[in-house]
Each structure stands twice: as structure tokens, then as C-alpha cells.
PDB file of N, CA and C in Angstrom:
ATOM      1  N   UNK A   1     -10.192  22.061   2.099  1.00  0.00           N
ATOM      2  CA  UNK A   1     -10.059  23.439   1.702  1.00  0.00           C
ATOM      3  C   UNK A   1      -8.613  23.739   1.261  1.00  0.00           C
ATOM      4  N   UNK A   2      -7.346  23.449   1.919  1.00  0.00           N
ATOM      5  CA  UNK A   2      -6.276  23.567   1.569  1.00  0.00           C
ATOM      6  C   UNK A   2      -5.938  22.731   0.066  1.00  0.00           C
ATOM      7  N   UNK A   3      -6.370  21.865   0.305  1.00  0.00           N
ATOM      8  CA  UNK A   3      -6.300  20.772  -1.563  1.00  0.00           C
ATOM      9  C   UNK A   3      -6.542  21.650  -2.007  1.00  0.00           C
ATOM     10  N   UNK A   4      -7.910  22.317  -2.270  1.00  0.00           N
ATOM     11  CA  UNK A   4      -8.527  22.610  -3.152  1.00  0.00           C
ATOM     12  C   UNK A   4      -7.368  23.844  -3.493  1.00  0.00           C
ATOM     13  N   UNK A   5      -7.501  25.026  -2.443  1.00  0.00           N
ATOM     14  CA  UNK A   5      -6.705  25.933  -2.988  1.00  0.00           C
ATOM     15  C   UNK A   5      -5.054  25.787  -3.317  1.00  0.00           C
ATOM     16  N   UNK A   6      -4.320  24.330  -2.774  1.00  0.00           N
ATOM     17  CA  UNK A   6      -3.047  24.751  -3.052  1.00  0.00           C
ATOM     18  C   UNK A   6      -3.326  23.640  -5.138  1.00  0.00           C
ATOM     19  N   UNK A   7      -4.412  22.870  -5.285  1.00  0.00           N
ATOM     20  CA  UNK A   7      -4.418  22.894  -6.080  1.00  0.00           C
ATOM     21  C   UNK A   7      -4.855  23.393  -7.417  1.00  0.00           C
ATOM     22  N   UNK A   8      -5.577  24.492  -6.920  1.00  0.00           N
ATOM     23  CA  UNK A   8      -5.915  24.909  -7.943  1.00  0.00           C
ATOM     24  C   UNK A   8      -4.527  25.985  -8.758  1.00  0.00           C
ATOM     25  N   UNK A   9      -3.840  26.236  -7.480  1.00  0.00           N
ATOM     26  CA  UNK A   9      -2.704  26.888  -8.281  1.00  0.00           C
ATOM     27  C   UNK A   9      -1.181  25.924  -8.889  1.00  0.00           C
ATOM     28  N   UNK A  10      -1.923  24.689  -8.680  1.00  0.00           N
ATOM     29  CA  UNK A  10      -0.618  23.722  -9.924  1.00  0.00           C
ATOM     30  C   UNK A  10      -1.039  23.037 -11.060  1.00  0.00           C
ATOM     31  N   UNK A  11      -0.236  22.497 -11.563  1.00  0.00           N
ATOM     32  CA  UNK A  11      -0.458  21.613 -12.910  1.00  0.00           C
ATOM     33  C   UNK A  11      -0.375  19.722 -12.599  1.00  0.00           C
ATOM     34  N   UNK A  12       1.025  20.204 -12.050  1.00  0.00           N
ATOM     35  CA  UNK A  12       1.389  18.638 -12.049  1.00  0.00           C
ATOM     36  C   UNK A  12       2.539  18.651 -10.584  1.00  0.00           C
ATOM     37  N   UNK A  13       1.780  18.734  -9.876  1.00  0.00           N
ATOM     38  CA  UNK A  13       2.230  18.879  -8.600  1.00  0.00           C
ATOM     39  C   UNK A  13       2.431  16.995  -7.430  1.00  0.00           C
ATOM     40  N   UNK A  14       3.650  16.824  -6.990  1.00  0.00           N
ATOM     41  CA  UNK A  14       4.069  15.478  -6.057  1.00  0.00           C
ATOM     42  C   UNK A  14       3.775  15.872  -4.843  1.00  0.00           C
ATOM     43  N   UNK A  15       2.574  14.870  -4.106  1.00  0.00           N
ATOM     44  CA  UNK A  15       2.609  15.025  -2.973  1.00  0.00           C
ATOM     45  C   UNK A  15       3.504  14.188  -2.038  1.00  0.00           C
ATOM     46  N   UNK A  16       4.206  14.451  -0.957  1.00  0.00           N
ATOM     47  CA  UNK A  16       4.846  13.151  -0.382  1.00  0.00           C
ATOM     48  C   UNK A  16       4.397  13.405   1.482  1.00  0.00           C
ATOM     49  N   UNK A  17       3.681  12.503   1.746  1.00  0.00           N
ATOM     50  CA  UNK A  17       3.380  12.007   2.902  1.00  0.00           C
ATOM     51  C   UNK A  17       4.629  10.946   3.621  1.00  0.00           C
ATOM     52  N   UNK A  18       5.555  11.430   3.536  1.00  0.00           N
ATOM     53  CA  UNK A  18       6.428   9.683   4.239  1.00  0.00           C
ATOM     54  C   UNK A  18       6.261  10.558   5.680  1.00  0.00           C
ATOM     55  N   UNK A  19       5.955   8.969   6.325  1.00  0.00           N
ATOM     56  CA  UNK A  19       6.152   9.330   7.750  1.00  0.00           C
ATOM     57  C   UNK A  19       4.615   9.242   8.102  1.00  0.00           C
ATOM     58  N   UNK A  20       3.998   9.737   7.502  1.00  0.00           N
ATOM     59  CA  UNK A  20       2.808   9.911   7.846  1.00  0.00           C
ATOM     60  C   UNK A  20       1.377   8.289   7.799  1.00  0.00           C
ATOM     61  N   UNK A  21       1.601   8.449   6.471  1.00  0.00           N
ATOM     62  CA  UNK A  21       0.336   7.186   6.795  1.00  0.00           C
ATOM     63  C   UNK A  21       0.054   6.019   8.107  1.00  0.00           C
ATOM     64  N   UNK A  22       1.442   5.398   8.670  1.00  0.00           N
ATOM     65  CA  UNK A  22       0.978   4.559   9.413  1.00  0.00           C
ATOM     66  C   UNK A  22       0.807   5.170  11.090  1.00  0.00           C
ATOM     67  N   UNK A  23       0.915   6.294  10.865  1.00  0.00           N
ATOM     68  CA  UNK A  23      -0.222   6.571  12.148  1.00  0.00           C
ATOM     69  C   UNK A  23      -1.804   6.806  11.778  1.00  0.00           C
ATOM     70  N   UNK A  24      -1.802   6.902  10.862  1.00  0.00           N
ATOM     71  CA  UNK A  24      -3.736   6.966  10.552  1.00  0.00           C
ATOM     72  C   UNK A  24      -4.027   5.699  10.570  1.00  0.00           C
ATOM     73  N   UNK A  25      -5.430   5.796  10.967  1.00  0.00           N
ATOM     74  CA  UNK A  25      -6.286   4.853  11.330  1.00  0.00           C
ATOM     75  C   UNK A  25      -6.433   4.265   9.500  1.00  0.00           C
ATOM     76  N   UNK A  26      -7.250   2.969   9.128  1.00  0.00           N
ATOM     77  CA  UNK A  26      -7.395   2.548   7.726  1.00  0.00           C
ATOM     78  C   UNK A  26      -8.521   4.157   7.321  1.00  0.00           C
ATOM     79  N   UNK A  27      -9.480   4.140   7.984  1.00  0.00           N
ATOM     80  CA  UNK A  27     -10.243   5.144   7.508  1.00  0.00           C
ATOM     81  C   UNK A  27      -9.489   6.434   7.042  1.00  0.00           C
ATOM     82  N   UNK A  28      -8.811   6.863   7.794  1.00  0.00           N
ATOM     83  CA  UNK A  28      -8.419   8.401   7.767  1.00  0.00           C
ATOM     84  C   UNK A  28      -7.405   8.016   6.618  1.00  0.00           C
ATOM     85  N   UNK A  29      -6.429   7.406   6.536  1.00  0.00           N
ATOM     86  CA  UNK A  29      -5.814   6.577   5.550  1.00  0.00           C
ATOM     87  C   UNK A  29      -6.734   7.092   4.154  1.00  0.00           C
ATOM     88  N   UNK A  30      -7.572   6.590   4.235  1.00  0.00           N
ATOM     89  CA  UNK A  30      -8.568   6.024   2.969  1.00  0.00           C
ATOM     90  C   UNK A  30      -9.016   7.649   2.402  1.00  0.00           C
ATOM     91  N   UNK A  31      -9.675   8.503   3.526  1.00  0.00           N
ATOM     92  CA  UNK A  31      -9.770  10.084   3.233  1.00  0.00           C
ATOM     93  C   UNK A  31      -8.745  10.945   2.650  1.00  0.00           C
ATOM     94  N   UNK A  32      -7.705  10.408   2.872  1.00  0.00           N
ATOM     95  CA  UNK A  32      -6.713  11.570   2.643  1.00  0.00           C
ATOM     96  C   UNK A  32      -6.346  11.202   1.352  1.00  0.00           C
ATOM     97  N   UNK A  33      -6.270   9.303   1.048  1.00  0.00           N
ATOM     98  CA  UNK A  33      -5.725   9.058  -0.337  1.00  0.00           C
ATOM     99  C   UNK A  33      -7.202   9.549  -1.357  1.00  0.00           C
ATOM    100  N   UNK A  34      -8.225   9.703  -1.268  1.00  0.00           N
ATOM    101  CA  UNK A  34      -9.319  10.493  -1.923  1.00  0.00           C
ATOM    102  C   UNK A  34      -9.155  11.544  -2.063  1.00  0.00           C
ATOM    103  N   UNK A  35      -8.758  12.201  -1.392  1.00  0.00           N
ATOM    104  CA  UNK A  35      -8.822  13.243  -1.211  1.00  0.00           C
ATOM    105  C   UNK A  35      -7.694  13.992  -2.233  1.00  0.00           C
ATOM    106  N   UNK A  36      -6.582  13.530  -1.766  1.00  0.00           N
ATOM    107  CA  UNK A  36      -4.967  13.954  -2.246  1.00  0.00           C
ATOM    108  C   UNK A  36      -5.348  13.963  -4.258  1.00  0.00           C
ATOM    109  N   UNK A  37      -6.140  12.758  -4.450  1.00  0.00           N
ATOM    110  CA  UNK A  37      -6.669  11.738  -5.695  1.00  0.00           C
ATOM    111  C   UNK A  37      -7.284  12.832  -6.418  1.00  0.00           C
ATOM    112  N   UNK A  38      -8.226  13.690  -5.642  1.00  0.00           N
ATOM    113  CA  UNK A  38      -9.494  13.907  -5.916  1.00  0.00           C
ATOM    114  C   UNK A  38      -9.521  15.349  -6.204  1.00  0.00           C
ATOM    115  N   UNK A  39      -8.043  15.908  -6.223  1.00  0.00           N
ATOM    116  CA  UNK A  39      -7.412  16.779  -6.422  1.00  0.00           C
ATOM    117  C   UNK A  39      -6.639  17.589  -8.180  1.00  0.00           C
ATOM    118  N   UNK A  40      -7.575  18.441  -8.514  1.00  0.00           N
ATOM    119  CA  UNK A  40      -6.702  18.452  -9.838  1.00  0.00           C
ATOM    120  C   UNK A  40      -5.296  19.125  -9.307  1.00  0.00           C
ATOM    121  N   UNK A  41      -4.400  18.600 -10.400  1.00  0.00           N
ATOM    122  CA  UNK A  41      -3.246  19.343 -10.157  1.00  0.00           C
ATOM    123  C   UNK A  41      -2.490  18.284  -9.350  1.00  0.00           C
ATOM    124  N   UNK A  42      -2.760  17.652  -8.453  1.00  0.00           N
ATOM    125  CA  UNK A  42      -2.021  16.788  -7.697  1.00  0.00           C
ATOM    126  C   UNK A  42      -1.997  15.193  -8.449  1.00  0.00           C
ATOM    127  N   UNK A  43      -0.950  15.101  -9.418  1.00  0.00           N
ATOM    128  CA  UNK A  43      -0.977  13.836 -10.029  1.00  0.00           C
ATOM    129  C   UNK A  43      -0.088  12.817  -9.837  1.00  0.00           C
ATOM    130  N   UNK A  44       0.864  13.209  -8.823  1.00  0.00           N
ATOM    131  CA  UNK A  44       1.647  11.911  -8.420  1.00  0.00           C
ATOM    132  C   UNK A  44       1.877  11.997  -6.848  1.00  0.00           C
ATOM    133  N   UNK A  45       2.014  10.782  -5.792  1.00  0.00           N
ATOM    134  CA  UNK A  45       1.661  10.871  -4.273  1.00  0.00           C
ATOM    135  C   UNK A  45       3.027   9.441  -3.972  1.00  0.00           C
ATOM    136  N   UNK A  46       3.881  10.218  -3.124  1.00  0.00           N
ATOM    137  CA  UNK A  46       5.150   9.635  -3.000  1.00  0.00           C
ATOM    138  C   UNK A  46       4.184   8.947  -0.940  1.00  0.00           C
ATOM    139  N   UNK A  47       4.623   8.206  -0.644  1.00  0.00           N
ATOM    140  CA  UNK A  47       4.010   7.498   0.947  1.00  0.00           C
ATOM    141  C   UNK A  47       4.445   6.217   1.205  1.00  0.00           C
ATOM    142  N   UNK A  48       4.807   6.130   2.576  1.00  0.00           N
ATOM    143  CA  UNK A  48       4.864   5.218   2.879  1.00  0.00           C
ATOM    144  C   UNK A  48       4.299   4.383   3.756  1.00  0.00           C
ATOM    145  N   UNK A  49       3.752   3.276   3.805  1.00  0.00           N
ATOM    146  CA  UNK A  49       3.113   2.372   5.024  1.00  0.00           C
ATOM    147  C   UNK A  49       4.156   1.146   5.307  1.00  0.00           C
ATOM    148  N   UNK A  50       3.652   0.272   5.996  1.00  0.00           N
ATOM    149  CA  UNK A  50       3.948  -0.486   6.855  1.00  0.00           C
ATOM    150  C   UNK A  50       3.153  -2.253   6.143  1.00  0.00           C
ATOM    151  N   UNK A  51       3.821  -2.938   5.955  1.00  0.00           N
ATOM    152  CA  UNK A  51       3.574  -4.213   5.327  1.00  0.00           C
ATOM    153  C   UNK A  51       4.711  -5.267   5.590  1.00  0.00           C
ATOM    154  N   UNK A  52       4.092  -6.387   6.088  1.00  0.00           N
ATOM    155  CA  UNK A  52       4.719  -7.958   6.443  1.00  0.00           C
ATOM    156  C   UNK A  52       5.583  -7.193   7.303  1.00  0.00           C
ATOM    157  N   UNK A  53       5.901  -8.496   8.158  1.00  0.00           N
ATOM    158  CA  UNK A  53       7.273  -8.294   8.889  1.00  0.00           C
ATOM    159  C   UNK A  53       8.718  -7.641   8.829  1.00  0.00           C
ATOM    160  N   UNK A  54       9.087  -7.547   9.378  1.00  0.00           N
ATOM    161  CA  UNK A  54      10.629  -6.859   8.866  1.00  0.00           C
ATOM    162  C   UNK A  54      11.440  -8.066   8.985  1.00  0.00           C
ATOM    163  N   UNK A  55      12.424  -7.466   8.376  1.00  0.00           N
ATOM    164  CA  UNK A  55      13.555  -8.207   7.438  1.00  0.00           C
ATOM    165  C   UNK A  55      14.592  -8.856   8.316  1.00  0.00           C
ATOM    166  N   UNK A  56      15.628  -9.374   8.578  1.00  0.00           N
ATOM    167  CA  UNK A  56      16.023 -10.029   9.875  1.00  0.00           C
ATOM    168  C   UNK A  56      17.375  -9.493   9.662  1.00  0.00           C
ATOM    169  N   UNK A  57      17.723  -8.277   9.304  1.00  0.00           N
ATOM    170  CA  UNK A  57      18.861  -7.681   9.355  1.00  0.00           C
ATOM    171  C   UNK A  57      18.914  -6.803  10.826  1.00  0.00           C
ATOM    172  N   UNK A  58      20.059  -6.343  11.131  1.00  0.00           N
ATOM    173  CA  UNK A  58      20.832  -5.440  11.952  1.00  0.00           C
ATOM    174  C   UNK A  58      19.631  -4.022  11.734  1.00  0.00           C
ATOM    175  N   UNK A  59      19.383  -3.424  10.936  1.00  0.00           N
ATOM    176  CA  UNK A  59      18.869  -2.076  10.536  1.00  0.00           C
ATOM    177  C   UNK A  59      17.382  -2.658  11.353  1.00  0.00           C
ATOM    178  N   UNK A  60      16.216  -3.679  10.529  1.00  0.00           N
ATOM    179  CA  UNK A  60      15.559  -4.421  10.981  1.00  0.00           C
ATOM    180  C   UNK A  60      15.249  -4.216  12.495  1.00  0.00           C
ATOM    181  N   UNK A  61      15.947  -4.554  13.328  1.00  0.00           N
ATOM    182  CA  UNK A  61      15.766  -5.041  14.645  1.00  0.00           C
ATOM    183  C   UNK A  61      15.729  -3.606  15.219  1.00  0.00           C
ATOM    184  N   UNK A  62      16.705  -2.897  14.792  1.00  0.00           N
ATOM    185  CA  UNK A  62      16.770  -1.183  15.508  1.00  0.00           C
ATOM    186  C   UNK A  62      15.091  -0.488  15.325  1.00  0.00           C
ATOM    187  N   UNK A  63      15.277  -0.784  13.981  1.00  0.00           N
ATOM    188  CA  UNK A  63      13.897   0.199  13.567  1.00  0.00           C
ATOM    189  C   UNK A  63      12.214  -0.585  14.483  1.00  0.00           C
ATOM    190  N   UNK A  64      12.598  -1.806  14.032  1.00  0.00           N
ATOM    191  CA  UNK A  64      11.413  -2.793  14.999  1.00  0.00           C
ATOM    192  C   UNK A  64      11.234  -2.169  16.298  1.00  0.00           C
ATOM    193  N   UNK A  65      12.574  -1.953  17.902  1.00  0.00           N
ATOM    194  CA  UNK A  65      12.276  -1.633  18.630  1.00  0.00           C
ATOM    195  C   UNK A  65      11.936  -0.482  18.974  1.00  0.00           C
ATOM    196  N   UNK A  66      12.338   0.870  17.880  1.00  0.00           N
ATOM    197  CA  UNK A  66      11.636   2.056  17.990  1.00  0.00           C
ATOM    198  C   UNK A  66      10.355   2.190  17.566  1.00  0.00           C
ATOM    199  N   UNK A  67       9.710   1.111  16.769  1.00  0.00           N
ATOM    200  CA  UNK A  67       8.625   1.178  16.611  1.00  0.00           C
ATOM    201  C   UNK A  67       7.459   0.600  17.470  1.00  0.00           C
ATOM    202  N   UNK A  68       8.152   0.360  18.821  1.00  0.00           N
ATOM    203  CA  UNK A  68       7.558  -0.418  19.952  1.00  0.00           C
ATOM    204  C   UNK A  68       7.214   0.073  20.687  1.00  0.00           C
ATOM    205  N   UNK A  69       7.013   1.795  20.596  1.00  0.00           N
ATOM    206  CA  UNK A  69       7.023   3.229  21.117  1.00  0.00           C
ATOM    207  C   UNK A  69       6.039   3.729  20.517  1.00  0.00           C
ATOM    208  N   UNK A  70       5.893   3.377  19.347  1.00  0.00           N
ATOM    209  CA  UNK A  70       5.054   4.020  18.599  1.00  0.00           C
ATOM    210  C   UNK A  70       3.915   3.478  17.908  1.00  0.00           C
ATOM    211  N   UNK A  71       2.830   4.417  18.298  1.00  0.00           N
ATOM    212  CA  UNK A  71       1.208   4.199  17.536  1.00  0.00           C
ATOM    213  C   UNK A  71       0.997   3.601  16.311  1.00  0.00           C
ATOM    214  N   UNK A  72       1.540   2.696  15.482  1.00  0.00           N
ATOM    215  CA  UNK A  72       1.043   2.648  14.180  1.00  0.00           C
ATOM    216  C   UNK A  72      -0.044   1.658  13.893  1.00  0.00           C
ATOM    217  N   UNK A  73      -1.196   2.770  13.628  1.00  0.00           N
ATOM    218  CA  UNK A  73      -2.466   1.990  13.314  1.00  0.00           C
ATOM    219  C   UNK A  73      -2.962   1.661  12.183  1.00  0.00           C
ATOM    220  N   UNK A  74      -2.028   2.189  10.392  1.00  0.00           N
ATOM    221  CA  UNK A  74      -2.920   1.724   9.478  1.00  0.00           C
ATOM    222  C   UNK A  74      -2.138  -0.083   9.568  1.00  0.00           C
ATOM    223  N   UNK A  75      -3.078  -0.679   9.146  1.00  0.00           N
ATOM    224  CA  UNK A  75      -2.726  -1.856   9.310  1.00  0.00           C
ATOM    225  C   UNK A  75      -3.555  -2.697   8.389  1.00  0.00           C
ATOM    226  N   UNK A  76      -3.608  -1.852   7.111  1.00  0.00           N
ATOM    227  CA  UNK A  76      -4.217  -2.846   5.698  1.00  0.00           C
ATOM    228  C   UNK A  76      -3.400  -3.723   5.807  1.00  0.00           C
ATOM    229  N   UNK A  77      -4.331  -5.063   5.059  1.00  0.00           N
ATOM    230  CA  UNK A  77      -3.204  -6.277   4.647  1.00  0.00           C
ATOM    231  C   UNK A  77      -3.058  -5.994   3.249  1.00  0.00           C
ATOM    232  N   UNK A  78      -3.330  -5.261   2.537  1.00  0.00           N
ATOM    233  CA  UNK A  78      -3.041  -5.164   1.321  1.00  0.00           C
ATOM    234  C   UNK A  78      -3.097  -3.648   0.879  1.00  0.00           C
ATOM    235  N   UNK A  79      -2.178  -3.038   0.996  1.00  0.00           N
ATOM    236  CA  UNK A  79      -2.124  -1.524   0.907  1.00  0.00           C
ATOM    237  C   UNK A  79      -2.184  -0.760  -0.246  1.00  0.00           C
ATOM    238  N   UNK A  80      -0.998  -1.840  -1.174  1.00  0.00           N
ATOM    239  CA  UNK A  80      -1.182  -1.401  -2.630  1.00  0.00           C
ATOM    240  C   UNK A  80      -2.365  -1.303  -3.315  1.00  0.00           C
ATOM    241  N   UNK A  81      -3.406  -2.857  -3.542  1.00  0.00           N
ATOM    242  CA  UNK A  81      -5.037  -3.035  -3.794  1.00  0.00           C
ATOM    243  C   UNK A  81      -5.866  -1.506  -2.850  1.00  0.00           C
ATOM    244  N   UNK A  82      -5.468  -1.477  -1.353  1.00  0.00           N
ATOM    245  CA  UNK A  82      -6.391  -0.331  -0.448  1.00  0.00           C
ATOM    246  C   UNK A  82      -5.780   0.894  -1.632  1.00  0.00           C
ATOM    247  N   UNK A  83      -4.919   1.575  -1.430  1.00  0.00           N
ATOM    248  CA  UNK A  83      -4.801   2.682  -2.004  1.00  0.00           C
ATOM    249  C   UNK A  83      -5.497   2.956  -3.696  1.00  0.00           C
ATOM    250  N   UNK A  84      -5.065   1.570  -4.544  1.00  0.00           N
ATOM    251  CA  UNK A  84      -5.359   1.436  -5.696  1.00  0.00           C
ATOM    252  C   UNK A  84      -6.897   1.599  -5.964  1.00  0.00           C
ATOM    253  N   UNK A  85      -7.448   1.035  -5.159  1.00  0.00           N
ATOM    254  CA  UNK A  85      -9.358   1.623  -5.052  1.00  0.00           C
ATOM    255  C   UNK A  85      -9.550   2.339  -4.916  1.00  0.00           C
ATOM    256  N   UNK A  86      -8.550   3.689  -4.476  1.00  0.00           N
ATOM    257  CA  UNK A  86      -8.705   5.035  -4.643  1.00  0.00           C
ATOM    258  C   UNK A  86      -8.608   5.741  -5.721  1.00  0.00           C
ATOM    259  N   UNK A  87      -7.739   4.916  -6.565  1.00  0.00           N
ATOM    260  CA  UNK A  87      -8.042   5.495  -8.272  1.00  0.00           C
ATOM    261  C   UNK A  87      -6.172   5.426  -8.640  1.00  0.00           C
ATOM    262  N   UNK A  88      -5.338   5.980  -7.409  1.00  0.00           N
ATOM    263  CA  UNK A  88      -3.998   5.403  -7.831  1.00  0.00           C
ATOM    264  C   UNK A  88      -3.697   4.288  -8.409  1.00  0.00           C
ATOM    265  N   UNK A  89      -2.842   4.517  -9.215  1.00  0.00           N
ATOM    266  CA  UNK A  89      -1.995   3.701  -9.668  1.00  0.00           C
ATOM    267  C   UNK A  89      -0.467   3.214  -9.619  1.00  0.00           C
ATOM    268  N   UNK A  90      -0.018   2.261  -9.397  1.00  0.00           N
ATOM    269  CA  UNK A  90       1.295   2.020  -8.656  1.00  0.00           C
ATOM    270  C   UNK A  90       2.379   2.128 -10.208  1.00  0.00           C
ATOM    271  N   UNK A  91       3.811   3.056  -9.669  1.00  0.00           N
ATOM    272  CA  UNK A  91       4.559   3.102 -10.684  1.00  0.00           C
ATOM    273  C   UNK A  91       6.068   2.435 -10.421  1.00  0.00           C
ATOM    274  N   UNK A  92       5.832   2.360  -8.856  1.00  0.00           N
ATOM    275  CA  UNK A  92       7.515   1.576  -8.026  1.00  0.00           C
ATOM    276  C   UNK A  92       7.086   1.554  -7.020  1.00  0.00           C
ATOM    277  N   UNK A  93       7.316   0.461  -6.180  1.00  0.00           N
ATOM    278  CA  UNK A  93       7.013  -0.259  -4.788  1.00  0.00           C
ATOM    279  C   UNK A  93       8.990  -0.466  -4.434  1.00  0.00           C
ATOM    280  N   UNK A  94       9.114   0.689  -3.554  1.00  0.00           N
ATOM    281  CA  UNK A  94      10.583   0.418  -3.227  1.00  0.00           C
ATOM    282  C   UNK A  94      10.274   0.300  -1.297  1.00  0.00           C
ATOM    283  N   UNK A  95      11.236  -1.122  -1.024  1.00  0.00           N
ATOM    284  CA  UNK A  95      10.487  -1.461   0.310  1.00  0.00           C
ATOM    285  C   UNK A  95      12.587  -0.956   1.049  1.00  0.00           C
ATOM    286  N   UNK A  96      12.220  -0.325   2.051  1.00  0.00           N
ATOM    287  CA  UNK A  96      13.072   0.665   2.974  1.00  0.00           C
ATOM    288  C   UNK A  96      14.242  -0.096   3.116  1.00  0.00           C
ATOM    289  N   UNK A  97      14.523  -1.380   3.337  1.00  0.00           N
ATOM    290  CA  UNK A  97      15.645  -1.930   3.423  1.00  0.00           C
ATOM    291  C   UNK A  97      16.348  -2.165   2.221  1.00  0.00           C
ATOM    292  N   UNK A  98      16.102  -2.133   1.309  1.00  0.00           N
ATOM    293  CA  UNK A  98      16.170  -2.713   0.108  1.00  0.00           C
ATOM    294  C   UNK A  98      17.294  -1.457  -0.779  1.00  0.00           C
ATOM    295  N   UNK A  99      16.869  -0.268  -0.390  1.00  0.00           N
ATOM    296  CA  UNK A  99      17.335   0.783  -0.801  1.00  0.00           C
ATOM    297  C   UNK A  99      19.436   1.039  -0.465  1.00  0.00           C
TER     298      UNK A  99
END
């Protein structure tokens, strides 16, 4: 209900979920990227998940043990392909350390 109405009042509206996806389950994951998709007006979706191991830097190891606290259940092995069956299309894959 909220899609619908915050999209019916845009054109070309960015959604950004960071933070969010890797506590959803793959399913709920999968609803929301339909959903967000399935949306006129909403044509580009900024998110981030969780893929391969982390990196063996200093930053790495900090972020690893706070995440040892925390729930994260999407756990596609292939996130880009999962999301992309939703009808997205990938325009930059920028991975957090890297930045």
C-alpha cells in the first residue's frame, strides 16, 4: 500500500535500502525486491547484501566481529542472478572495502 501510493506520486524516484537486506530472510528479500520492481515510478534501488568472505584487512576483522552479534539471514549464494530474476538490472557492484 505505501509503494503504491508513495509511487504513484513520482516519476523517477531511488530507492535505497542499505542496511537492510541482510537481515531478511531469502524470501522476504525476494518480496520486497518485487515489490520495490513492481512499482511505477521507482526505477533505480541502491542495497546492500552480504557475499563471500571478508577481506583480510584491519576494517575486515572489526566489522566481522560486530557482525557476530548480529542476525544476518539473507544468505543467497548468488545475489546479483537472485535480485536480477526480479527484473533488475545491475549498473555498479561496489563491494564496501574497496571504496
Amino acid at each position: 500500500e505505501l509503494f503504491s501510493e508513495l509511487g504513484a506520486s513520482v516519476k523517477n524516484a531511488l530507492v535505497i535500502t542499505e542496511g537492510l537486506i541482510g537481515y531478511l530472510k531469502n524470501e522476504e528479500a525476494a518480496t520486497l525486491s518485487k515489490a520495490i520492481y513492481a512499482t511505477p515510478g521507482f526505477n533505480y534501488w541502491i542495497q546492500d547484501y552480504s557475499q563471500g568472505k571478508m577481506r583480510r584487512h584491519k576494517q575486515s576483522k572489526d566489522l566481522s566481529k560486530k557482525m557476530q552479534r548480529t542476525p544476518i539471514q539473507f544468505n543467497e549464494a548468488a545475489p546479483l542472478q537472485f535480485f536480477g530474476s526480479h527484473g533488475w538490472k545491475l549498473k555498479e557492484n561496489i563491494f564496501i572495502l574497496d571504496v
